[in-house]
C-alpha atoms as a PDB file:
ATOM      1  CA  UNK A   1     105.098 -19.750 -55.350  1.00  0.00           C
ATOM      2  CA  UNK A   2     107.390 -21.195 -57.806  1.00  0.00           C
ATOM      3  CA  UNK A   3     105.618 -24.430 -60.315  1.00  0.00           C
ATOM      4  CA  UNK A   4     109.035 -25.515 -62.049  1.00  0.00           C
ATOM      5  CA  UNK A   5     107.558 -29.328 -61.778  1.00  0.00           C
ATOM      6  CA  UNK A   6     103.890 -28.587 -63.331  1.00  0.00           C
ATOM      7  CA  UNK A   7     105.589 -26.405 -65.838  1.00  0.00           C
ATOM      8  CA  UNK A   8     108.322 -29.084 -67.054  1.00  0.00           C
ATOM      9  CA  UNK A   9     105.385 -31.620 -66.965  1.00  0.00           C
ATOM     10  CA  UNK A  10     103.654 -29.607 -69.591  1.00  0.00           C
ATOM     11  CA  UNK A  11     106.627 -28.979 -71.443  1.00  0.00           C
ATOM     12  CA  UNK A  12     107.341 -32.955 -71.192  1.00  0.00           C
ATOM     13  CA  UNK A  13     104.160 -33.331 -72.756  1.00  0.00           C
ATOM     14  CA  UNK A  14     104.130 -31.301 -75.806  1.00  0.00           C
ATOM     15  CA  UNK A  15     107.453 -32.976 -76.198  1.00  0.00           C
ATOM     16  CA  UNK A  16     109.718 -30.082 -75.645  1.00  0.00           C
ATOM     17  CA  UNK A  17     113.423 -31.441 -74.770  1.00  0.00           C
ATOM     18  CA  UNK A  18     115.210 -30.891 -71.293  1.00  0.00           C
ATOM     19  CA  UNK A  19     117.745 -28.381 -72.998  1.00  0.00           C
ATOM     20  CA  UNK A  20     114.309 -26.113 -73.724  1.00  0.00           C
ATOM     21  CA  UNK A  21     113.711 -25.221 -69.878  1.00  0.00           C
ATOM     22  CA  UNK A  22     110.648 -24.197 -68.893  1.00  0.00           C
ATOM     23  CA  UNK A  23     110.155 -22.743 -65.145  1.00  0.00           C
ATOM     24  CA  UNK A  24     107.428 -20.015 -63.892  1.00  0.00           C
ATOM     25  CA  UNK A  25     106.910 -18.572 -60.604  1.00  0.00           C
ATOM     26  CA  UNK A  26     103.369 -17.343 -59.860  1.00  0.00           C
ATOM     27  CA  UNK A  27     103.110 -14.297 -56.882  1.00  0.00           C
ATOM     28  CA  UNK A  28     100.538 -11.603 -55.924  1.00  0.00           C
ATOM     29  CA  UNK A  29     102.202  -8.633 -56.766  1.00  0.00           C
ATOM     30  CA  UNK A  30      99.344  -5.710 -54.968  1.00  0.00           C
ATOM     31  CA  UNK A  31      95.627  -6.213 -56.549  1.00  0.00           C
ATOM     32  CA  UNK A  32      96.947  -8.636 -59.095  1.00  0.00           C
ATOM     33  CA  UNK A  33      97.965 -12.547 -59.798  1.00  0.00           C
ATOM     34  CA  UNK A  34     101.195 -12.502 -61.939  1.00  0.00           C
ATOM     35  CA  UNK A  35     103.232 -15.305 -63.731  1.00  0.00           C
ATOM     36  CA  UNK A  36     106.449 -15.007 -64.266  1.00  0.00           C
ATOM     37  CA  UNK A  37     106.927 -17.284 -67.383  1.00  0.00           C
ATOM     38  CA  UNK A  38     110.585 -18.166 -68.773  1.00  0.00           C
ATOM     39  CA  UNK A  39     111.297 -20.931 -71.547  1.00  0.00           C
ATOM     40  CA  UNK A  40     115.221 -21.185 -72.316  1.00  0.00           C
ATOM     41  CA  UNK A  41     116.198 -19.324 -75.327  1.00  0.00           C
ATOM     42  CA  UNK A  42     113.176 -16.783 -75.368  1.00  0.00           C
ATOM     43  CA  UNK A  43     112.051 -13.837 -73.696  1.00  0.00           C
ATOM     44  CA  UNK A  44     110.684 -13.465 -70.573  1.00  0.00           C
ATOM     45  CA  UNK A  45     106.711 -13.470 -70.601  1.00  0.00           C
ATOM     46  CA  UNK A  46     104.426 -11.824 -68.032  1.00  0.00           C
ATOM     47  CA  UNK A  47     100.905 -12.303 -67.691  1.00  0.00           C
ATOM     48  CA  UNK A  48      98.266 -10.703 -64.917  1.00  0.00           C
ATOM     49  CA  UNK A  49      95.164 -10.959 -63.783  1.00  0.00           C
ATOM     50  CA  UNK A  50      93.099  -9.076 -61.075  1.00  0.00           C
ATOM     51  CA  UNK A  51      91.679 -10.412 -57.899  1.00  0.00           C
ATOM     52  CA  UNK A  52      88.820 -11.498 -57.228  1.00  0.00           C
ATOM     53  CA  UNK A  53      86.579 -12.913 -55.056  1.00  0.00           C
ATOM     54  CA  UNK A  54      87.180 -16.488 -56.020  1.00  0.00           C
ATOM     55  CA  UNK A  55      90.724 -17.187 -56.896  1.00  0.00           C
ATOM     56  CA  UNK A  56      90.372 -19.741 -58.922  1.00  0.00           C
ATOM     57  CA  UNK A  57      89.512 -17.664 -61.748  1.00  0.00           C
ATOM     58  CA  UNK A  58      92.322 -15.652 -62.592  1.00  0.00           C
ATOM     59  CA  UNK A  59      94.630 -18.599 -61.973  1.00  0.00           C
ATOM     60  CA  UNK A  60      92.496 -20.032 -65.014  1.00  0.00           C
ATOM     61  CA  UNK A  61      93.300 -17.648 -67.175  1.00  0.00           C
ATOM     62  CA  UNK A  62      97.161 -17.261 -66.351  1.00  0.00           C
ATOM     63  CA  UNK A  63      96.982 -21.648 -66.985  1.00  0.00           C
ATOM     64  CA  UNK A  64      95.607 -20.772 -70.592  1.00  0.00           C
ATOM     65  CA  UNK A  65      97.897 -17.582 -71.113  1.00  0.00           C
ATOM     66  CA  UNK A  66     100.632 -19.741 -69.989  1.00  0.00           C
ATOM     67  CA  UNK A  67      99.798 -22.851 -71.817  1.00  0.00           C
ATOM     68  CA  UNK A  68      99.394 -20.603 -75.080  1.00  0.00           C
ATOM     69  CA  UNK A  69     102.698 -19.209 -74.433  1.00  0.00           C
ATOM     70  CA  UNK A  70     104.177 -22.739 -74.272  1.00  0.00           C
ATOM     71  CA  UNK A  71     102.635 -23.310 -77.365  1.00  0.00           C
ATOM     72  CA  UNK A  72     104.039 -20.321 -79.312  1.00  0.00           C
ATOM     73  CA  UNK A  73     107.618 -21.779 -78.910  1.00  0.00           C
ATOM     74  CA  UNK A  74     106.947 -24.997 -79.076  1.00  0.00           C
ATOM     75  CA  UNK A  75     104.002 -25.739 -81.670  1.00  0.00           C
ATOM     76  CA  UNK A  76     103.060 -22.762 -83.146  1.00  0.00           C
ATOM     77  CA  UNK A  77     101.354 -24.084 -85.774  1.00  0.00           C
ATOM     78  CA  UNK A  78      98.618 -26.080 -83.456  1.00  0.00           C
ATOM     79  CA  UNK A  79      98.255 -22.512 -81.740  1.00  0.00           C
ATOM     80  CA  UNK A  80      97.254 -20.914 -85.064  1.00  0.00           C
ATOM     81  CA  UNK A  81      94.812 -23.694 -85.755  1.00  0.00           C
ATOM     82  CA  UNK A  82      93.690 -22.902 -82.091  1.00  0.00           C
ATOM     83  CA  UNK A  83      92.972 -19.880 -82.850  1.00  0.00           C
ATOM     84  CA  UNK A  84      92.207 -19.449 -86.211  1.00  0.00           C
ATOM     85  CA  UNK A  85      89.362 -22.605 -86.363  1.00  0.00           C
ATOM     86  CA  UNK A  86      88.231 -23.309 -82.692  1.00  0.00           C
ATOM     87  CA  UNK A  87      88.041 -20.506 -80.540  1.00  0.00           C
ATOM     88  CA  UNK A  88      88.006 -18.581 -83.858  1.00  0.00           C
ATOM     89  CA  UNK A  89      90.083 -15.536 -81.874  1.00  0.00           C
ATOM     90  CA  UNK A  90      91.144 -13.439 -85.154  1.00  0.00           C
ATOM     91  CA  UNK A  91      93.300 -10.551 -82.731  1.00  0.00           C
ATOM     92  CA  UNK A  92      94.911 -13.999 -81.713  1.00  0.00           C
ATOM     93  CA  UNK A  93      95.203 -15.364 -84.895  1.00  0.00           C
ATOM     94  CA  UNK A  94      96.248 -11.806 -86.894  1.00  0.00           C
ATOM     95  CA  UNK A  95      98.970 -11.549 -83.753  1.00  0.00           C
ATOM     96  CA  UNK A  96     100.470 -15.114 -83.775  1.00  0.00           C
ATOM     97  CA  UNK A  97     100.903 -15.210 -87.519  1.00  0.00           C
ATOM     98  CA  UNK A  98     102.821 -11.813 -87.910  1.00  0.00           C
ATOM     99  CA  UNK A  99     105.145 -13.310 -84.990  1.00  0.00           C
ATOM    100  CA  UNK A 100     105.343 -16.157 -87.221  1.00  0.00           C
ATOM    101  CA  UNK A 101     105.843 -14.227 -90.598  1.00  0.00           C
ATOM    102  CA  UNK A 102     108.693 -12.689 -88.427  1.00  0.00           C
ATOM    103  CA  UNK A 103     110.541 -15.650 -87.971  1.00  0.00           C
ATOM    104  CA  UNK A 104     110.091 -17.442 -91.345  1.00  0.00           C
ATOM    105  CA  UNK A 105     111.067 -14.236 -92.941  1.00  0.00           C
ATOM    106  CA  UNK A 106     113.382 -15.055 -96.511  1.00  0.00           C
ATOM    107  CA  UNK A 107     111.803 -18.523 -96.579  1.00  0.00           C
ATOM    108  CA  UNK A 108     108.736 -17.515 -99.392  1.00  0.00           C
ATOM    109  CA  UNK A 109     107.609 -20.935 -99.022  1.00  0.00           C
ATOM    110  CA  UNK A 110     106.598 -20.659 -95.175  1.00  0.00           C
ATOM    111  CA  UNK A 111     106.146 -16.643 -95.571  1.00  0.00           C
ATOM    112  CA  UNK A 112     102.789 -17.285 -97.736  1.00  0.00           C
ATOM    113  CA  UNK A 113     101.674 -19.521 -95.476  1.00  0.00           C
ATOM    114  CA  UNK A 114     102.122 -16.967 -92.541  1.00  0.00           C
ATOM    115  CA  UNK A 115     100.073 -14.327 -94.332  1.00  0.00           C
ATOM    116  CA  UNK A 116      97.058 -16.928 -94.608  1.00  0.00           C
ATOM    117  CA  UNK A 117      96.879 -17.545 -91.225  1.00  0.00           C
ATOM    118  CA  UNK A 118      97.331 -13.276 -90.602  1.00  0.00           C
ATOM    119  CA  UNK A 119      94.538 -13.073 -93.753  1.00  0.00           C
ATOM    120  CA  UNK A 120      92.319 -15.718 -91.702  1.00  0.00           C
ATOM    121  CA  UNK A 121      92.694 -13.491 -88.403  1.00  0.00           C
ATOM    122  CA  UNK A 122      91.717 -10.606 -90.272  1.00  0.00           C
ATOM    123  CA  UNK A 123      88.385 -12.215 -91.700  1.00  0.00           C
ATOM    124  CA  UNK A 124      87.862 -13.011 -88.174  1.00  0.00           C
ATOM    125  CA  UNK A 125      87.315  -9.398 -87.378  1.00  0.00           C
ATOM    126  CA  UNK A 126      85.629  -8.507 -89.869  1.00  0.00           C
ATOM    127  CA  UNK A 127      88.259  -6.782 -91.968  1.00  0.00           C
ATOM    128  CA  UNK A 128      87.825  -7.952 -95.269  1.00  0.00           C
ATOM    129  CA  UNK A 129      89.686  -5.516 -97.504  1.00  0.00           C
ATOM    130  CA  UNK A 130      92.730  -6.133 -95.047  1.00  0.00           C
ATOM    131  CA  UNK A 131      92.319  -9.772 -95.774  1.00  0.00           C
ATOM    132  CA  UNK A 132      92.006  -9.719 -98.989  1.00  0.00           C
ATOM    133  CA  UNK A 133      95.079  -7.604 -99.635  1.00  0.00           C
ATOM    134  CA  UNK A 134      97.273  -9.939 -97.205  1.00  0.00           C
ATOM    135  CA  UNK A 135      95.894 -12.536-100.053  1.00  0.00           C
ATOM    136  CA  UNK A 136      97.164 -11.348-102.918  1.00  0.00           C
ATOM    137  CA  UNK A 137     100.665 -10.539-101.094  1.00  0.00           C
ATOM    138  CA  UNK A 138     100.698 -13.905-100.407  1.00  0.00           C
ATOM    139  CA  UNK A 139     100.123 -15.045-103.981  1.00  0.00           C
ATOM    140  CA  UNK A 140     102.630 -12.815-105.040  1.00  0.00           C
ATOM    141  CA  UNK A 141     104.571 -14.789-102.958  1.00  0.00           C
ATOM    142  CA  UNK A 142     103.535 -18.532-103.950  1.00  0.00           C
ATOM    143  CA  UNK A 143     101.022 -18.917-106.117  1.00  0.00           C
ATOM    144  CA  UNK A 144     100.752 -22.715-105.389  1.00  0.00           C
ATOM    145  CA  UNK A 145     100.060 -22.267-101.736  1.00  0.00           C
ATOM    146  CA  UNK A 146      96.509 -23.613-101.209  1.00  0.00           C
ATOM    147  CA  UNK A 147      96.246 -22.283 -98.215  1.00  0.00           C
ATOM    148  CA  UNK A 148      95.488 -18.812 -99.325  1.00  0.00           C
ATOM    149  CA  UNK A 149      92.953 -19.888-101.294  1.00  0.00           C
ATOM    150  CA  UNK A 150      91.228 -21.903 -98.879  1.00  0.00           C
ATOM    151  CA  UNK A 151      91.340 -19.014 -96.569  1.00  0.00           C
ATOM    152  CA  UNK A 152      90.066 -16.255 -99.602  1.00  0.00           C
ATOM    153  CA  UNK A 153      87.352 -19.262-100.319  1.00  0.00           C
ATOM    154  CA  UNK A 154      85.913 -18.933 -96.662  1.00  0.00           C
ATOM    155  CA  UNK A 155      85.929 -15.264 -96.881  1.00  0.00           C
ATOM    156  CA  UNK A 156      84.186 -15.403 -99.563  1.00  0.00           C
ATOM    157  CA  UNK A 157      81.661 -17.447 -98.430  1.00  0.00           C
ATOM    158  CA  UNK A 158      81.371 -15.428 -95.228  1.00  0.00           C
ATOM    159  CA  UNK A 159      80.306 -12.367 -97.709  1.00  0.00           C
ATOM    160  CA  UNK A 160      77.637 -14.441 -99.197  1.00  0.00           C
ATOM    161  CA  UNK A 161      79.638 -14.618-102.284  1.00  0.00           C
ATOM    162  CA  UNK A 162      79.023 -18.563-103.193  1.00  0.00           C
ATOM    163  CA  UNK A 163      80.071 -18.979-106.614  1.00  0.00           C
ATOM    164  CA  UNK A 164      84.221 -17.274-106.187  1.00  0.00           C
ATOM    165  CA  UNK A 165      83.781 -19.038-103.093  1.00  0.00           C
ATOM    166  CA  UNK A 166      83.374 -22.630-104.818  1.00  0.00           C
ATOM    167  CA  UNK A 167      86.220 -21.764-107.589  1.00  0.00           C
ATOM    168  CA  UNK A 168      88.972 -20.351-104.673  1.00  0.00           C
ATOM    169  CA  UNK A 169      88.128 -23.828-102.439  1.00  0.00           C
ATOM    170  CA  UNK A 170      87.996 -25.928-105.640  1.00  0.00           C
ATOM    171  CA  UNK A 171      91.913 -24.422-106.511  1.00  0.00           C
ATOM    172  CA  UNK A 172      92.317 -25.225-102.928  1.00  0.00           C
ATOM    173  CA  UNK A 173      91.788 -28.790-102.815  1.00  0.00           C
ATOM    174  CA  UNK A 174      93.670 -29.187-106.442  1.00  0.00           C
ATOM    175  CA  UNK A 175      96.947 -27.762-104.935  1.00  0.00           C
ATOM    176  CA  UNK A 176      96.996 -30.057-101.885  1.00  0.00           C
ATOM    177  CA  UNK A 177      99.409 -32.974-101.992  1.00  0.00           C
ATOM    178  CA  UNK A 178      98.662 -36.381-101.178  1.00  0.00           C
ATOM    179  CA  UNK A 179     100.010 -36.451 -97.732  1.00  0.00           C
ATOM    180  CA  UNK A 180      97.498 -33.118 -96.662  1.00  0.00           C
ATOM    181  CA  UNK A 181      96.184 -33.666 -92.981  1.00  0.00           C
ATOM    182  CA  UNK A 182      92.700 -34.972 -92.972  1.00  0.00           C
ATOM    183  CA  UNK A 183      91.164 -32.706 -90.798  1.00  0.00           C
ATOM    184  CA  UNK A 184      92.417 -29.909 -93.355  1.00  0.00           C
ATOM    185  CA  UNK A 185      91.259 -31.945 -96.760  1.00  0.00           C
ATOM    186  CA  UNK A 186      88.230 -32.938 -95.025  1.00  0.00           C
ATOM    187  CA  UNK A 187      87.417 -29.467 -94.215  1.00  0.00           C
ATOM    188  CA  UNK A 188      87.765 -27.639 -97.515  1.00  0.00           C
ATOM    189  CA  UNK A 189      85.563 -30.061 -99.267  1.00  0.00           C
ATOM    190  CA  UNK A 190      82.659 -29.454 -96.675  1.00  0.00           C
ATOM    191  CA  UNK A 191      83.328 -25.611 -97.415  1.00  0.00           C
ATOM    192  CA  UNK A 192      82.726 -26.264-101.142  1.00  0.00           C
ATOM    193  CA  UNK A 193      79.869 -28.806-100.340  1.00  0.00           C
ATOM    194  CA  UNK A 194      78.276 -25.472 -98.434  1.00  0.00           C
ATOM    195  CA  UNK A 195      78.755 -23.387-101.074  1.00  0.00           C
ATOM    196  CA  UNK A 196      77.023 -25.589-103.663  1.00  0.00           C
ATOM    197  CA  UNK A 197      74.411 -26.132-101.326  1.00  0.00           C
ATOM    198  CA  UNK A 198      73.775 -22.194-100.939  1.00  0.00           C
ATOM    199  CA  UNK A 199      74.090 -22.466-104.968  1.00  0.00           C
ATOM    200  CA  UNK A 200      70.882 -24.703-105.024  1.00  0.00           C
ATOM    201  CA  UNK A 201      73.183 -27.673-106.489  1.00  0.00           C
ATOM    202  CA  UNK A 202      71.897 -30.055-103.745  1.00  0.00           C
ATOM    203  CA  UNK A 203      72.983 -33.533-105.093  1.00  0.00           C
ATOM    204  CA  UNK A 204      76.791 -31.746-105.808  1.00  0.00           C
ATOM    205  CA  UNK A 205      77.032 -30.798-102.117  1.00  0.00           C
ATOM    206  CA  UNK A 206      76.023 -33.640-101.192  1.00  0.00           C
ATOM    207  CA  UNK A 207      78.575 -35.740-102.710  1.00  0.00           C
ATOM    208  CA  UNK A 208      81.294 -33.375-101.173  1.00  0.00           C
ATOM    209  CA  UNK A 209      80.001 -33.942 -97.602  1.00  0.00           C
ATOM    210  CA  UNK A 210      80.356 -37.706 -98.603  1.00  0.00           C
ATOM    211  CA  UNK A 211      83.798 -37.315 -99.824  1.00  0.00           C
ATOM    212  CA  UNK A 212      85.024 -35.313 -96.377  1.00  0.00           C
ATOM    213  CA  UNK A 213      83.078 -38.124 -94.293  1.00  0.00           C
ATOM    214  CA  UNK A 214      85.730 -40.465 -96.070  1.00  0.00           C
ATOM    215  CA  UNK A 215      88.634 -38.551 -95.792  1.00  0.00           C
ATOM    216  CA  UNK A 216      87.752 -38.058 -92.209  1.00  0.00           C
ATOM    217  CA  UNK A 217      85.388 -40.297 -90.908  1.00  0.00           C
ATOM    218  CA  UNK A 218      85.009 -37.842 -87.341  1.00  0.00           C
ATOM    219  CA  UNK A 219      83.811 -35.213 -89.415  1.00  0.00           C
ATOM    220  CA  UNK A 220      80.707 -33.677 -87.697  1.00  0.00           C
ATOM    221  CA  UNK A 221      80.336 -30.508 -89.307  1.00  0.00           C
ATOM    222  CA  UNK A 222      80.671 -32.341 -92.714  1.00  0.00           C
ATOM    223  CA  UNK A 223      77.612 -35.055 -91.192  1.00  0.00           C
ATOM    224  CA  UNK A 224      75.607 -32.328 -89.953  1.00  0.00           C
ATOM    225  CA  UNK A 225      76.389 -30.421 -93.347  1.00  0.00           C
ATOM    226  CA  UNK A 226      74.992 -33.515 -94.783  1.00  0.00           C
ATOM    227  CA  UNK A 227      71.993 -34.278 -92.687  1.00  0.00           C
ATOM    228  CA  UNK A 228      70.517 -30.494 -92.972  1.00  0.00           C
ATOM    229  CA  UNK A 229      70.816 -31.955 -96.741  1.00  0.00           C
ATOM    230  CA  UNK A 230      68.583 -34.474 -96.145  1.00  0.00           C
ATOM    231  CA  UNK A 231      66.320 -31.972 -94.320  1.00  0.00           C
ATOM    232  CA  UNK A 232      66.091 -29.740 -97.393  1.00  0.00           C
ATOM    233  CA  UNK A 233      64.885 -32.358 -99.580  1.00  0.00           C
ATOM    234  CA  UNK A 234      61.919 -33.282 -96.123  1.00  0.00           C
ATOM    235  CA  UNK A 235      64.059 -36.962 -95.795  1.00  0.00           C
ATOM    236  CA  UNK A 236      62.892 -36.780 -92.117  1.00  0.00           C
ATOM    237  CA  UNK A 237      64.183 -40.485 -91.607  1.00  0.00           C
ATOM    238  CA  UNK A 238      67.475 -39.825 -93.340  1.00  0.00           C
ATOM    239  CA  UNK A 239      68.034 -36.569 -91.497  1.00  0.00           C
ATOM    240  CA  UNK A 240      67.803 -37.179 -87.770  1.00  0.00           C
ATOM    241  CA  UNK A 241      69.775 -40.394 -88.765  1.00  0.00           C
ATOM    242  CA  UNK A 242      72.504 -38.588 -89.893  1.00  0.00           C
ATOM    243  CA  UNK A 243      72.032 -35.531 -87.401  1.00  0.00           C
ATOM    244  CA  UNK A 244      72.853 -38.540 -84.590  1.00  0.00           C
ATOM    245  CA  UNK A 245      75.309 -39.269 -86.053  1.00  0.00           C
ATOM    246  CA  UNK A 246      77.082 -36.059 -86.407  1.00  0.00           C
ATOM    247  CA  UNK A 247      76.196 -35.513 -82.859  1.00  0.00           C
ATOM    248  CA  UNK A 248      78.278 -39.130 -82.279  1.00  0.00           C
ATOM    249  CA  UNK A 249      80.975 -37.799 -83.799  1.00  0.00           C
ATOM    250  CA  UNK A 250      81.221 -34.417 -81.978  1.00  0.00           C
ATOM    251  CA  UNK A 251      78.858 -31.714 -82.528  1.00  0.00           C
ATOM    252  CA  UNK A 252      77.466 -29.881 -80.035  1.00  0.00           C
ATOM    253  CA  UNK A 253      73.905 -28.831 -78.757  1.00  0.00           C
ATOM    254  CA  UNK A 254      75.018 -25.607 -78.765  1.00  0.00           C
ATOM    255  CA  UNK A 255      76.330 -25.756 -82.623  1.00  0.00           C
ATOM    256  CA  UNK A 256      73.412 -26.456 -84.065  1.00  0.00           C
ATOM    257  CA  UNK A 257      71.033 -24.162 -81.789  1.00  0.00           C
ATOM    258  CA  UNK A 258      73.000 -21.371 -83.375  1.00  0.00           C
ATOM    259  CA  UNK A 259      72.318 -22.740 -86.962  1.00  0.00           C
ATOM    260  CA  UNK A 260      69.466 -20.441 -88.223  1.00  0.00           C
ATOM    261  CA  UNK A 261      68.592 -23.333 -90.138  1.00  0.00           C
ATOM    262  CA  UNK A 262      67.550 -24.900 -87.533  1.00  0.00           C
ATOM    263  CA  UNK A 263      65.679 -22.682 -85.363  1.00  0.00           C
ATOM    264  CA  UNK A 264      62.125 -23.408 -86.651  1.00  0.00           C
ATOM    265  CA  UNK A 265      62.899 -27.380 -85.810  1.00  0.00           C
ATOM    266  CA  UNK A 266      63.893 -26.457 -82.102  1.00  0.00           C
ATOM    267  CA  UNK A 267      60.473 -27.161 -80.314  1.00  0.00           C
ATOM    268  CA  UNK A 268      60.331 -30.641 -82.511  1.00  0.00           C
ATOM    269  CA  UNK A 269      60.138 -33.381 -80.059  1.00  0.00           C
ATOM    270  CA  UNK A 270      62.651 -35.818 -81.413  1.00  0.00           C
ATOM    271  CA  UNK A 271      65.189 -33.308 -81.926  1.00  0.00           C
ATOM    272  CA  UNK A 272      64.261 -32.123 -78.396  1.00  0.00           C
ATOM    273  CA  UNK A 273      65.144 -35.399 -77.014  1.00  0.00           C
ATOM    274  CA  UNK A 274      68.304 -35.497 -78.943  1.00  0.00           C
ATOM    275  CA  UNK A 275      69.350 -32.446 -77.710  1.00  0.00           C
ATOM    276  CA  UNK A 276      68.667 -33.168 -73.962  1.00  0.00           C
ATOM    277  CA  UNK A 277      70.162 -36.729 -75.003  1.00  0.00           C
ATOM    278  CA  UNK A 278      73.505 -35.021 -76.094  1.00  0.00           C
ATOM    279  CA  UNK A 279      73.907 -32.137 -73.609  1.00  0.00           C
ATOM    280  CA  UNK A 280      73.499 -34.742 -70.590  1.00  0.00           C
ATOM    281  CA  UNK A 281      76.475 -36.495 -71.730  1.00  0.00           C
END
């Protein structure tokens, strides 16, 4: 069953030029779906899934093996954020970055940043001693990539370790340059508005949610950061109208239910109806 055209579309889309070819062919090869995935210039990939009753479900998951594949060769840096920050996947994340390391390898600038992202899969599986020494390799490297220490910062904080935490995220956000993506600026000043919060330095985190909310105005987590703020200091008002908000701006029911924070609210009838208000939609 060959899907040349879907395939090309995809590659069209991620902006990947005709002289990069992209074709597949997709067959049942005894128990099992297989794709047979070729982009010009790069190995052949293979990817299979069992039958099963309903079809429909391994073809899913060759789609997202394929599409991640695609990715690799063609934006591999939006795969590591993929993986590294939203499906939070640290095998991924470890696996992509030492294909990456691989191919930036004599370049010390792009090497350092490789080893975050492999340092960031590691803390993602709980290997901390692993990360940490992928850290300092890195430094060794470049010791002005921020990178590393926003990635050793969220370890850090991960380990309950609040105060290093603040200092590593803090060197962070003094080594970015001006022209730092917002989503990445924006998200290392929440971290070190969490720490101070976990610090007992209220008003301080506070004013680092408010800075990320300016630097990136779609900032849930920094809003909801904010709002459980608000909450802390029993602002009822100020909280649910800055947990709305954040909601507005993209969080998810299911984010906050797993906040232990909020557990004890979850039978409260306003944020019951804000919840039922959010999940509908």
């Amino acid at each position: 069953m060959p899907i040349k055209g879907f395939i090309e579309l995809i590659g069209n889309t991620l902006g990947i030029n005709r002289n990069k070819k992209i074709d597949a062919d997709l067959f049942i090869e005894g128990t099992h779906v297989v794709m047979s995935l070729r982009i010009a210039g790069e190995n052949c990939e293979r990817f299979e899934e069992p039958i099963n009753e309903n079809l429909g479900v391994p073809l899913k998951e060759l789609v997202l093996q394929a599409s991640e594949a695609i990715l690799k060769y063609s934006n591999d840096e939006a795969l590591q954020t993929y993986f590294g920050h939203l499906t939070r996947n640290g095998e991924k994340a470890a696996k992509l970055a030492k294909y990456r390391l691989e191919k930036n390898k004599g370049n010390k600038y792009m090497e350092a940043r490789m080893i975050s992202a492999w340092a960031r899969g590691l803390c993602l599986q709980g290997k901390y001693q692993e990360a940490e020494e992928k850290l300092r390799e890195g430094i060794a490297l470049n010791e002005n990539e921020k990178r590393l220490y926003n990635v050793w910062g969220m370890m850090l904080q991960e380990q309950g370790n609040h105060e290093e935490a603040k200092t590593k995220l803090t060197k962070a956000i003094s080594l970015m340059p001006s022209k730092e993506s917002k989503f990445r600026r924006s998200n290392v000043l929440t971290a070190i508005g969490i720490s101070l919060s976990k610090l007992g330095q209220s008003d301080a985190a506070m004013n680092y949610f408010n800075q990320a909310i300016k630097v990136d105005e779609n900032a849930h987590v920094s809003y909801f950061n904010l709002a459980k703020e608000y909450l802390f200091k029993k602002e009822t008002a100020s909280f649910f109208e800055i947990l709305e908000k954040s909601f507005s701006k993209g969080l998810t029911p299911s984010h906050l239910k797993q906040d232990k924070d909020m557990l004890p609210l979850l039978n409260e009838p306003q944020l019951k109806r804000l919840l039922e208000k959010y999940t509908e939609e």
